[in-house]
C-alpha atoms as a PDB file:
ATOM      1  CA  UNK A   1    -161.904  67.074-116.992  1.00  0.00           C
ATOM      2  CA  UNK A   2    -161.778  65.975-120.670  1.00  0.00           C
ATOM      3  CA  UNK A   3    -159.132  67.179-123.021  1.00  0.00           C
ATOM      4  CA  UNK A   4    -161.535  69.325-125.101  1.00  0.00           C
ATOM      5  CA  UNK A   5    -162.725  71.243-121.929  1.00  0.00           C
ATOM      6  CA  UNK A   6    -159.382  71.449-121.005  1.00  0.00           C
ATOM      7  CA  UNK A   7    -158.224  73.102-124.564  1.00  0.00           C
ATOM      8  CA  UNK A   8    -161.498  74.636-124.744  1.00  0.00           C
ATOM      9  CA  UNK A   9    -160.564  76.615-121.003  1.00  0.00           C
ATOM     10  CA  UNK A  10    -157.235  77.618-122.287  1.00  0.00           C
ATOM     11  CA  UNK A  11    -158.232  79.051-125.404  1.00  0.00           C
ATOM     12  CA  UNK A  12    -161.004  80.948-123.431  1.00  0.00           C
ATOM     13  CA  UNK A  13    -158.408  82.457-120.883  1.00  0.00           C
ATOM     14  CA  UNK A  14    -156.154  83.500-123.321  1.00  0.00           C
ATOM     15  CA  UNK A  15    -158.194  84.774-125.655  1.00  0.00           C
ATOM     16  CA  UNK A  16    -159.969  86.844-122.691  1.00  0.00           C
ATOM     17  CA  UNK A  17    -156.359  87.853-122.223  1.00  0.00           C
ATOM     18  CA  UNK A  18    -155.811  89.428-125.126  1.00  0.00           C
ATOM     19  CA  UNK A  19    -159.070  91.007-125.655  1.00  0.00           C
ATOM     20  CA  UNK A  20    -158.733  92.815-122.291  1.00  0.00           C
ATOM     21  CA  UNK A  21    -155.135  94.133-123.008  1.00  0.00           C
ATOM     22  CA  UNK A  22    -156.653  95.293-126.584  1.00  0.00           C
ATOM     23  CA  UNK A  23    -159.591  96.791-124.826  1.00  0.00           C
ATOM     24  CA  UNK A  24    -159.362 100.784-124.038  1.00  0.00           C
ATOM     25  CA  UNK A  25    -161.879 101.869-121.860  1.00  0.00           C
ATOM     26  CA  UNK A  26    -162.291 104.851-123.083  1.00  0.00           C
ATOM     27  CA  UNK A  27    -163.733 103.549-126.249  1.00  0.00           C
ATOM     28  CA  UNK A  28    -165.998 101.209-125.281  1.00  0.00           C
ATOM     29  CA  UNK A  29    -167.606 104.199-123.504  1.00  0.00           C
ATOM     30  CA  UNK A  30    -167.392 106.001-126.492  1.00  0.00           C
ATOM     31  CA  UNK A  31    -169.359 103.265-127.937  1.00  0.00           C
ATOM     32  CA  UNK A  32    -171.704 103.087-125.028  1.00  0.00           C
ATOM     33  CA  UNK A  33    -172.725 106.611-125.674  1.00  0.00           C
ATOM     34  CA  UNK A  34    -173.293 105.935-129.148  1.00  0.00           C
ATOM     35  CA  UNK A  35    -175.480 103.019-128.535  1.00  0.00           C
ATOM     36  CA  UNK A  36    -177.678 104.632-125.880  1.00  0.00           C
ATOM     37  CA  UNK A  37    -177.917 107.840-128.355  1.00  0.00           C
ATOM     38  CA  UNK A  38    -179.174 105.438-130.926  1.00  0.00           C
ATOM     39  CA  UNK A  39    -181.626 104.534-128.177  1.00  0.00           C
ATOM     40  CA  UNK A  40    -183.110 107.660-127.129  1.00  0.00           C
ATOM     41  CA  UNK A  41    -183.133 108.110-130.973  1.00  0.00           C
ATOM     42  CA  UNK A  42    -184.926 105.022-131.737  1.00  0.00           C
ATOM     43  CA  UNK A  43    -187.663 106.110-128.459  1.00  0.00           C
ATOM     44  CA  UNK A  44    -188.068 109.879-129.965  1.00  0.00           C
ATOM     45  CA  UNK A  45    -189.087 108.456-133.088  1.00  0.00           C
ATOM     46  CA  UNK A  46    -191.635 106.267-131.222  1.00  0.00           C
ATOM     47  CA  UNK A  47    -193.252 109.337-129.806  1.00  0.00           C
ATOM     48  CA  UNK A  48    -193.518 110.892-133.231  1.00  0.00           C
ATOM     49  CA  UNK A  49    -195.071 108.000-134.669  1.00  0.00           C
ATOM     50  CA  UNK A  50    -197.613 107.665-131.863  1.00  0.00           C
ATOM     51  CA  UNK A  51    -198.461 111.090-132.054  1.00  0.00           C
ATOM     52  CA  UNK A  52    -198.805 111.745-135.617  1.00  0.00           C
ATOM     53  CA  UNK A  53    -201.167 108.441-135.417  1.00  0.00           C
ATOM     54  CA  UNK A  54    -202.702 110.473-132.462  1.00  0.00           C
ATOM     55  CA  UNK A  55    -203.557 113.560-134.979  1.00  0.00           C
ATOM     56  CA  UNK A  56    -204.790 111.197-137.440  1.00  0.00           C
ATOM     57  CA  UNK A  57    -207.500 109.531-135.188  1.00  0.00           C
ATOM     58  CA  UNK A  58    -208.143 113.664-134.114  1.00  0.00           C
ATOM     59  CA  UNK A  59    -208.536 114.593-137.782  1.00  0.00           C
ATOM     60  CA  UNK A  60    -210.613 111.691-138.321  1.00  0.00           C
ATOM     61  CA  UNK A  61    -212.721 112.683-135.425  1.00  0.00           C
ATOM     62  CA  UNK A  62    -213.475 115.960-136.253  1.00  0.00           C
ATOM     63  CA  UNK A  63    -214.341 114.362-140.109  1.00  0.00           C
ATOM     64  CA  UNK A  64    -217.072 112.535-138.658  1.00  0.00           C
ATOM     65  CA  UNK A  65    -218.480 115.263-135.587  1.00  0.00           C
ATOM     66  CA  UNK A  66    -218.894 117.907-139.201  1.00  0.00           C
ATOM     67  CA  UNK A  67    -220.979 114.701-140.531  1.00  0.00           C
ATOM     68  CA  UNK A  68    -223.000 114.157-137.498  1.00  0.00           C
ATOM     69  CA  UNK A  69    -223.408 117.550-137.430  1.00  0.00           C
ATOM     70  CA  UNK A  70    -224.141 117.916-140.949  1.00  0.00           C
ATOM     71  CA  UNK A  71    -226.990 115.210-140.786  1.00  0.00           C
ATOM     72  CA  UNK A  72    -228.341 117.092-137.794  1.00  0.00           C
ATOM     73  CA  UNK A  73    -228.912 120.142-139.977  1.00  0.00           C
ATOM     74  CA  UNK A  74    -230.167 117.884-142.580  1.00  0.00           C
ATOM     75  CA  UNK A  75    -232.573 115.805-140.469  1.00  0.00           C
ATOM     76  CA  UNK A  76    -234.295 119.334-138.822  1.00  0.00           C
ATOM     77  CA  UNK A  77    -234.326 120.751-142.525  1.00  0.00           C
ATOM     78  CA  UNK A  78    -236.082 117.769-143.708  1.00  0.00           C
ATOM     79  CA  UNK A  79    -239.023 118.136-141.367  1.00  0.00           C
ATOM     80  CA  UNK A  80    -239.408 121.957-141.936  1.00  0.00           C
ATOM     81  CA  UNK A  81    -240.299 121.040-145.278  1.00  0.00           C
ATOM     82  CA  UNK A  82    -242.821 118.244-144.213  1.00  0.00           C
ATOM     83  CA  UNK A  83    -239.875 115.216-144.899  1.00  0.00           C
ATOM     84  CA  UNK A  84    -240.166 113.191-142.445  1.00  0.00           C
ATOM     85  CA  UNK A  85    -238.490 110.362-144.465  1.00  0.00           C
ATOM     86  CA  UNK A  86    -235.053 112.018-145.171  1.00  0.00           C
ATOM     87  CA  UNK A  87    -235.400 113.632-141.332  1.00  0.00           C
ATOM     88  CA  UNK A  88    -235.472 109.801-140.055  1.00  0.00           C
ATOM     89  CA  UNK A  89    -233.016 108.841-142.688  1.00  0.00           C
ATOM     90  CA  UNK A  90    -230.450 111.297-141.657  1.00  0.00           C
ATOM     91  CA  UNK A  91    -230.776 110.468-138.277  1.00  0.00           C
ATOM     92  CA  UNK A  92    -230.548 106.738-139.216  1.00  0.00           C
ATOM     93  CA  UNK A  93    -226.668 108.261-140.821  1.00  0.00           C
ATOM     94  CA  UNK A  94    -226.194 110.097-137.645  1.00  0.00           C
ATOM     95  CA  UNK A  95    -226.569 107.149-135.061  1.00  0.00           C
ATOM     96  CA  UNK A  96    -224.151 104.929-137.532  1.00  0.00           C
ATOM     97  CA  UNK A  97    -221.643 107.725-136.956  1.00  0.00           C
ATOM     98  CA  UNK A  98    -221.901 107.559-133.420  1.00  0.00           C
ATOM     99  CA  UNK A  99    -220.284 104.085-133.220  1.00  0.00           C
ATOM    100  CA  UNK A 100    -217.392 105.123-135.370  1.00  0.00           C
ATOM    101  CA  UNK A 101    -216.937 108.390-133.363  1.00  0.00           C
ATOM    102  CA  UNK A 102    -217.160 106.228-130.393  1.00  0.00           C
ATOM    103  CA  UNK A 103    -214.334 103.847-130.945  1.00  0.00           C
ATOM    104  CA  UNK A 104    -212.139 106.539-132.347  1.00  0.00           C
ATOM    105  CA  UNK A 105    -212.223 108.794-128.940  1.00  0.00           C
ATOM    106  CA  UNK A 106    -211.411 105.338-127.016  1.00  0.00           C
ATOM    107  CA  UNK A 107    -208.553 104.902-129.748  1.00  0.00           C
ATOM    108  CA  UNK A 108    -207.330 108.930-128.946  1.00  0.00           C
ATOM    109  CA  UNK A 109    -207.502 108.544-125.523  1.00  0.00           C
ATOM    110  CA  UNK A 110    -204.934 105.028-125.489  1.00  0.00           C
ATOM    111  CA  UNK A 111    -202.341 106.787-128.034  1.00  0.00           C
ATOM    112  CA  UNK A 112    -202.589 109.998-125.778  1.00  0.00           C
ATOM    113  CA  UNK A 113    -201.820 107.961-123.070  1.00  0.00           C
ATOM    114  CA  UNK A 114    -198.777 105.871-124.821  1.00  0.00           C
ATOM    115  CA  UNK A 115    -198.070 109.006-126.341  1.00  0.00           C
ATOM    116  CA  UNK A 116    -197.607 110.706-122.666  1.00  0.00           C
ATOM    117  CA  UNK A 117    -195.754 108.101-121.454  1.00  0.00           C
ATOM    118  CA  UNK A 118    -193.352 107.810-123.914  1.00  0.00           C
ATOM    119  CA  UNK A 119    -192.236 111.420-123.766  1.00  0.00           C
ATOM    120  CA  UNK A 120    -191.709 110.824-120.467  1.00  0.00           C
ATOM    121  CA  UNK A 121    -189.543 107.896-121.034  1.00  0.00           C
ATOM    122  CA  UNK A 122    -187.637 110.112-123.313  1.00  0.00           C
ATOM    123  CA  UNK A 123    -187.001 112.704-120.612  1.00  0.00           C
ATOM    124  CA  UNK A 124    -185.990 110.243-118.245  1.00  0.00           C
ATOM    125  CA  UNK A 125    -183.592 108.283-120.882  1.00  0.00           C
ATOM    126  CA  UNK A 126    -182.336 111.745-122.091  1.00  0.00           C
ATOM    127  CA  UNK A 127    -181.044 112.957-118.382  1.00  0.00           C
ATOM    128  CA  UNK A 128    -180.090 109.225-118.255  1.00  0.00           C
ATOM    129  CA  UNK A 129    -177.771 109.694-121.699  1.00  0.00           C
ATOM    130  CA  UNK A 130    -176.246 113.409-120.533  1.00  0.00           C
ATOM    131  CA  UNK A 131    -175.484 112.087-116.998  1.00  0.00           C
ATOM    132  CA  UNK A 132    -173.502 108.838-118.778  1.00  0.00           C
ATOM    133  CA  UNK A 133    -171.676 111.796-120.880  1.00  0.00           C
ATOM    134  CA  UNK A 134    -170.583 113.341-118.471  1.00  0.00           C
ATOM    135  CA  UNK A 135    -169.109 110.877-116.197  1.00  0.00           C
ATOM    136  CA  UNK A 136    -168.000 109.512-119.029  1.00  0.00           C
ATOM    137  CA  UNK A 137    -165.961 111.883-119.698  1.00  0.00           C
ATOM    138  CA  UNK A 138    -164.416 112.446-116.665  1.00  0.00           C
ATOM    139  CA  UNK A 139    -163.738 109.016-116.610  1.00  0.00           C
ATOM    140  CA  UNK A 140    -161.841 109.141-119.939  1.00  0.00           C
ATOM    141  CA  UNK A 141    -159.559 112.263-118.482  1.00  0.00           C
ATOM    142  CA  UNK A 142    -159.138 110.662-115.172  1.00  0.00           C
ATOM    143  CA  UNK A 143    -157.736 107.504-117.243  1.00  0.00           C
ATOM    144  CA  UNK A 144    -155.633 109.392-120.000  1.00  0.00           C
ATOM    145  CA  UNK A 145    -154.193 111.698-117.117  1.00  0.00           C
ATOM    146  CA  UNK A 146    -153.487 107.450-115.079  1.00  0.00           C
ATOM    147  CA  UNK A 147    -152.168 106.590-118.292  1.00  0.00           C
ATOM    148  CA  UNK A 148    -149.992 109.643-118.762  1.00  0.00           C
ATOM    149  CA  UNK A 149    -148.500 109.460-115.351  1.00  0.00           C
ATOM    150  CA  UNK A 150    -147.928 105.532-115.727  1.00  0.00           C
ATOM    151  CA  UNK A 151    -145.632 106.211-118.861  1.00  0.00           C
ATOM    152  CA  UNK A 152    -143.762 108.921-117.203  1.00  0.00           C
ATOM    153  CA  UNK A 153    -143.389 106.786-114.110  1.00  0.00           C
ATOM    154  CA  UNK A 154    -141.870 104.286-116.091  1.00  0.00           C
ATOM    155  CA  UNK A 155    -139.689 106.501-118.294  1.00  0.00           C
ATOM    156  CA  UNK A 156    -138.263 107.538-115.230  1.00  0.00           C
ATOM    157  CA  UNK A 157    -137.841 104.172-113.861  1.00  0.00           C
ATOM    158  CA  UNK A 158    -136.322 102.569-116.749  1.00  0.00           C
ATOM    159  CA  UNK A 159    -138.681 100.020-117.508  1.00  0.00           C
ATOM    160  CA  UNK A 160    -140.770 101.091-120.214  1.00  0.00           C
ATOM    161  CA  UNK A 161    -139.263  99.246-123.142  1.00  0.00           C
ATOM    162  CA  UNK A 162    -138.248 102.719-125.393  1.00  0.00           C
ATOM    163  CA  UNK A 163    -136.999 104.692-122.562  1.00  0.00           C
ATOM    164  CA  UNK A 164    -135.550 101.345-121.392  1.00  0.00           C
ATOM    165  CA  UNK A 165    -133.168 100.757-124.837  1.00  0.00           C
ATOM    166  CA  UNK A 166    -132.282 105.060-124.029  1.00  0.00           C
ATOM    167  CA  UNK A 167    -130.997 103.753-120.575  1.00  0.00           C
ATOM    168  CA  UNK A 168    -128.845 101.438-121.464  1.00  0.00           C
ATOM    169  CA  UNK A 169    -127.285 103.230-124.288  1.00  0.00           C
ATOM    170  CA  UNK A 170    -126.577 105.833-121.948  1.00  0.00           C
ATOM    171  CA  UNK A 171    -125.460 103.099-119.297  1.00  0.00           C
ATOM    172  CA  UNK A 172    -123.244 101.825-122.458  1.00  0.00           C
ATOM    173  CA  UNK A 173    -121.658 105.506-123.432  1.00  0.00           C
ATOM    174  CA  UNK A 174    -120.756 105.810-119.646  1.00  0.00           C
ATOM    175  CA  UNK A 175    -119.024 102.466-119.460  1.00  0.00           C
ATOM    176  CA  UNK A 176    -116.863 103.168-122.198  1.00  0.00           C
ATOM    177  CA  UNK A 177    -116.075 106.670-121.358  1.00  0.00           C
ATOM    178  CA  UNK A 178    -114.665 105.062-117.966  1.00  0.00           C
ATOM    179  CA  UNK A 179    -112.805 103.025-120.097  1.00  0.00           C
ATOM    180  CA  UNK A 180    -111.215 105.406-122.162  1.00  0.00           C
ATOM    181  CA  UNK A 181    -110.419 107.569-119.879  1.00  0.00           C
ATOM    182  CA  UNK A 182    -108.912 104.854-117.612  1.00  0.00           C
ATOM    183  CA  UNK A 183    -106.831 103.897-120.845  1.00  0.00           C
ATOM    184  CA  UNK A 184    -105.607 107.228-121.041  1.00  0.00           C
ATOM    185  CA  UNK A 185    -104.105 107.909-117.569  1.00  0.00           C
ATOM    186  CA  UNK A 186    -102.242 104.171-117.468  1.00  0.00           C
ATOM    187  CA  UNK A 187    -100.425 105.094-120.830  1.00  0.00           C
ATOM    188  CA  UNK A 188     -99.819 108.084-119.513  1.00  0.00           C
ATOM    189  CA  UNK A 189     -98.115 106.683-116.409  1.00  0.00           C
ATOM    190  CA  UNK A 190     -96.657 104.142-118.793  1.00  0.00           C
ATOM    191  CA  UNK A 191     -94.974 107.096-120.441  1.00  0.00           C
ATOM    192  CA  UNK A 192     -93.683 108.753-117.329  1.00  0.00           C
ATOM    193  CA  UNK A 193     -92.244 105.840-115.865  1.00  0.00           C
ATOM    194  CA  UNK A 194     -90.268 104.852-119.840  1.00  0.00           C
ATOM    195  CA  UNK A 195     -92.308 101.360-119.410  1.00  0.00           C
ATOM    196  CA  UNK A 196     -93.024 103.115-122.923  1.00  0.00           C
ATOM    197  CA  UNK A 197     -91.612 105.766-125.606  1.00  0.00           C
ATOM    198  CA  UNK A 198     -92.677 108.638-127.215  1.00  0.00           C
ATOM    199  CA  UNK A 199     -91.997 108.289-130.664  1.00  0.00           C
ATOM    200  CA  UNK A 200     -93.869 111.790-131.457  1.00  0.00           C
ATOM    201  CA  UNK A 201     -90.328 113.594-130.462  1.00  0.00           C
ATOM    202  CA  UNK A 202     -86.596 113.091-129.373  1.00  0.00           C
ATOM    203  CA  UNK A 203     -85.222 110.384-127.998  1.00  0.00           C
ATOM    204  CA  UNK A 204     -83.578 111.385-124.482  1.00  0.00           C
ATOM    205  CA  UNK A 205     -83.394 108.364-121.908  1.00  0.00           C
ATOM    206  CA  UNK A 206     -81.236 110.481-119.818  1.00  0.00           C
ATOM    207  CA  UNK A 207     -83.889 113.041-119.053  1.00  0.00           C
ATOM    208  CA  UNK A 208     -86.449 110.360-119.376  1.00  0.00           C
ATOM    209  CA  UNK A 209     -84.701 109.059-116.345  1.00  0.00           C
ATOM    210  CA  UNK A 210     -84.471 112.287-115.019  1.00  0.00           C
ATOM    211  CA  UNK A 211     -88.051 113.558-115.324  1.00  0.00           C
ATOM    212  CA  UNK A 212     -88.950 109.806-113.426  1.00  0.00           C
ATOM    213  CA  UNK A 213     -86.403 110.312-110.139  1.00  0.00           C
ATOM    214  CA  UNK A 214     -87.842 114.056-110.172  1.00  0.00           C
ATOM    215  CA  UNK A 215     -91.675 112.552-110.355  1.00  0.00           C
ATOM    216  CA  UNK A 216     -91.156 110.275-107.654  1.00  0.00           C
ATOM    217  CA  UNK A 217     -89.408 113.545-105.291  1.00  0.00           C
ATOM    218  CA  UNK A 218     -88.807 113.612-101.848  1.00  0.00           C
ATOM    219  CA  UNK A 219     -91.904 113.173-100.026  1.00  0.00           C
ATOM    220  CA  UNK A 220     -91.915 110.039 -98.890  1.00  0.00           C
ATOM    221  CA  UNK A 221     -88.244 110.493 -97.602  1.00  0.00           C
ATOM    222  CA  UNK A 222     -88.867 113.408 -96.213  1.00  0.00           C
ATOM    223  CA  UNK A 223     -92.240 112.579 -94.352  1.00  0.00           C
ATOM    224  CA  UNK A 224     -90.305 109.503 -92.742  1.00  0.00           C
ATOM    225  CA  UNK A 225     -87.554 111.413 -91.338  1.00  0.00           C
ATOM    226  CA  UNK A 226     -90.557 113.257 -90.003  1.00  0.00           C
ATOM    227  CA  UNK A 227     -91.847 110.510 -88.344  1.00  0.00           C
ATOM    228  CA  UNK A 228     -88.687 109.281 -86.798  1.00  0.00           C
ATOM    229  CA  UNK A 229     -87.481 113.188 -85.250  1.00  0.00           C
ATOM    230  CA  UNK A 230     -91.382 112.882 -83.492  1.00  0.00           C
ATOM    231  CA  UNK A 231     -90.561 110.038 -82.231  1.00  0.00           C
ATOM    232  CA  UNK A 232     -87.067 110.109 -81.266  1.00  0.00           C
ATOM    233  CA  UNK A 233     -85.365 107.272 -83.717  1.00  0.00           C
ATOM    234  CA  UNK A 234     -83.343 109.793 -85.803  1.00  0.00           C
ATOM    235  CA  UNK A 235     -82.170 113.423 -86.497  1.00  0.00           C
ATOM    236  CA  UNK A 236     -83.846 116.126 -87.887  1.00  0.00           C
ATOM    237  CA  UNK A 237     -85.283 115.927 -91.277  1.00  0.00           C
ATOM    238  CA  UNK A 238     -82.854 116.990 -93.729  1.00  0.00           C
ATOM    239  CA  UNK A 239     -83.616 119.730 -96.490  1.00  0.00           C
ATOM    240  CA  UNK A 240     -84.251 116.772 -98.679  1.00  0.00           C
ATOM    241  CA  UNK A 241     -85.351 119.574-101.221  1.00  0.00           C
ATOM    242  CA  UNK A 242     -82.135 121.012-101.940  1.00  0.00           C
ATOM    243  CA  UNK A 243     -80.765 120.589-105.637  1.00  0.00           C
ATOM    244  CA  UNK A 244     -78.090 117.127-106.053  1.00  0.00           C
ATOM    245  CA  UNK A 245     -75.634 119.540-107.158  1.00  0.00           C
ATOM    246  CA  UNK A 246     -75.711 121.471-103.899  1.00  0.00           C
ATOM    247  CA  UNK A 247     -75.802 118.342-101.494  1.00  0.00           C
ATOM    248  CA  UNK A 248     -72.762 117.609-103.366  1.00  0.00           C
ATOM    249  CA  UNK A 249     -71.058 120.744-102.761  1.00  0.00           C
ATOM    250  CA  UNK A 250     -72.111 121.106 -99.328  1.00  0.00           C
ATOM    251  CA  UNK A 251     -70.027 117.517 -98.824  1.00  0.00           C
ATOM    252  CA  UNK A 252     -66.906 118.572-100.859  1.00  0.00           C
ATOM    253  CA  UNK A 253     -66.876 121.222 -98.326  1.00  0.00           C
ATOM    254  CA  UNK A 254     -67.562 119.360 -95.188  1.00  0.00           C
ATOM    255  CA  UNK A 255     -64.840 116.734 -96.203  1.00  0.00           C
ATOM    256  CA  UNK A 256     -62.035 120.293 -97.027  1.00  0.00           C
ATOM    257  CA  UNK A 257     -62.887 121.881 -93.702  1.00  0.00           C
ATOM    258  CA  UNK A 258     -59.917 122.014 -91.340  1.00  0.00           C
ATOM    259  CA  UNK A 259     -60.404 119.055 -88.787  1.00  0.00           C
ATOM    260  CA  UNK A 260     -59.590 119.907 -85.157  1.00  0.00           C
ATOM    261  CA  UNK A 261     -56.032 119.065 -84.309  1.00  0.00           C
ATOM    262  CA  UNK A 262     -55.745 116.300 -81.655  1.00  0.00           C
ATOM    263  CA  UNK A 263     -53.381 115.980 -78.989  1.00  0.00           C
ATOM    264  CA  UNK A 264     -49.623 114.693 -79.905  1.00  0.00           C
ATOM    265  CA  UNK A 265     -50.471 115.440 -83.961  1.00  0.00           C
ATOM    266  CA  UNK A 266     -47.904 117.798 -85.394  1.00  0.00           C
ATOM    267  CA  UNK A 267     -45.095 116.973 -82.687  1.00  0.00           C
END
């Protein structure tokens, strides 16, 4: 294959290309209809023109039958008053218009005939015309209501080029709400656990210290002596959530309380 066929094949196919994706159906058969209405047009007009030619040849016609009958009169006139002359003479007329009458009948018969058939052709290209109408318009719906349902399909899908800029904005907005909020909660623990200060009021690092031992609370300690009275490694879990004051006091007193007095002491 020679480089011009080859260039020639390319620009062909894409050219094709991007007629077809400029191409909407439904106008070319808009344009259809408009052609074969121009048709039917251009074939009414034919019968019109055939028949007025038709009444012509028919006016003609009945022109010369008032002549030949005219001469007739003239020709039996003629011999009432002994003319035998004009009587032949006018007969002479009336056999001339015989040929004439002759070919025009012939000539009204053939443009009846054309005429006939070309009204019939017109029927048949009119039923031809409203039947293309209508299927051409239920074509057109049946495609708009395709096309319809194609953009909707892929609005929802994401892959229609405007709805598909909307879904990653949103995609965007989402990503930096996580963000944010994610930001928020570590300086928030960053806060509770003094990793950072509060400058918006008083500086207290002994309650800051405070308000972390409280936040981390006895749970843990208290579900693992839990653990160990189930299964049999320690004593009962102790009310871990008693104040530090009262665990205190509660020692002061254990440590004050009498202790039993042994054998030989106070001898």
């Amino acid at each position: 294959m020679s480089v011009m066929k080859r260039m020639s094949m390319i620009f062909k196919s894409k050219a094709n290309k991007a007629l077809d994706k400029m191409e909407d159906p439904r106008e070319t058969l808009d344009y259809s209809y408009q052609r074969q209405l121009e048709m039917l047009q251009k074939v009414r007009r034919g019968v019109a023109d055939v028949a007025t030619s038709r009444k012509r040849l028919e006016l003609q016609i009945n022109q010369l039958e008032q002549q030949q009958n005219k001469l007739t009169d003239q020709g039996k006139k003629a011999l009432q008053v002994g003319r035998e002359d004009l009587a032949r003479e006018a007969l002479t007329r009336r056999g001339g218009l015989d040929g004439q009458l002759g070919d025009l009948r012939a000539q009204y018969q053939q443009l009846q005939g054309e005429e006939e058939k070309l009204t019939l052709a017109s029927q048949r290209l009119q039923a031809k015309v409203d039947s293309f109408r209508t299927r051409k318009e239920t074509i057109k719906a049946t495609y708009t209501a395709a096309e319809a349902q194609t953009k909707i399909n892929e609005a929802f899908s994401g892959i229609s080029e405007e709805m598909g800029d909307v879904g990653l904005a949103i995609q965007r907005a989402e990503e930096k709400t996580e963000n944010m909020k994610a930001r928020a909660g570590a300086i928030d623990e960053l806060l509770a656990s003094g990793a950072l200060e509060d400058y918006s009021g008083p500086r207290d690092d002994i309650q800051a210290e405070l308000d972390r031992v409280g936040a981390t609370g006895p749970g843990v300690d208290l579900e693992l002596e839990q653990m160990k009275a189930e299964l049999g490694m320690g004593s009962a879990p102790k009310e871990l959530d008693a104040a530090p004051g009262q665990q205190q006091s509660q020692a002061q007193q254990a440590q004050q309380a009498p202790r039993p007095q042994q054998p030989g002491e106070g001898q």
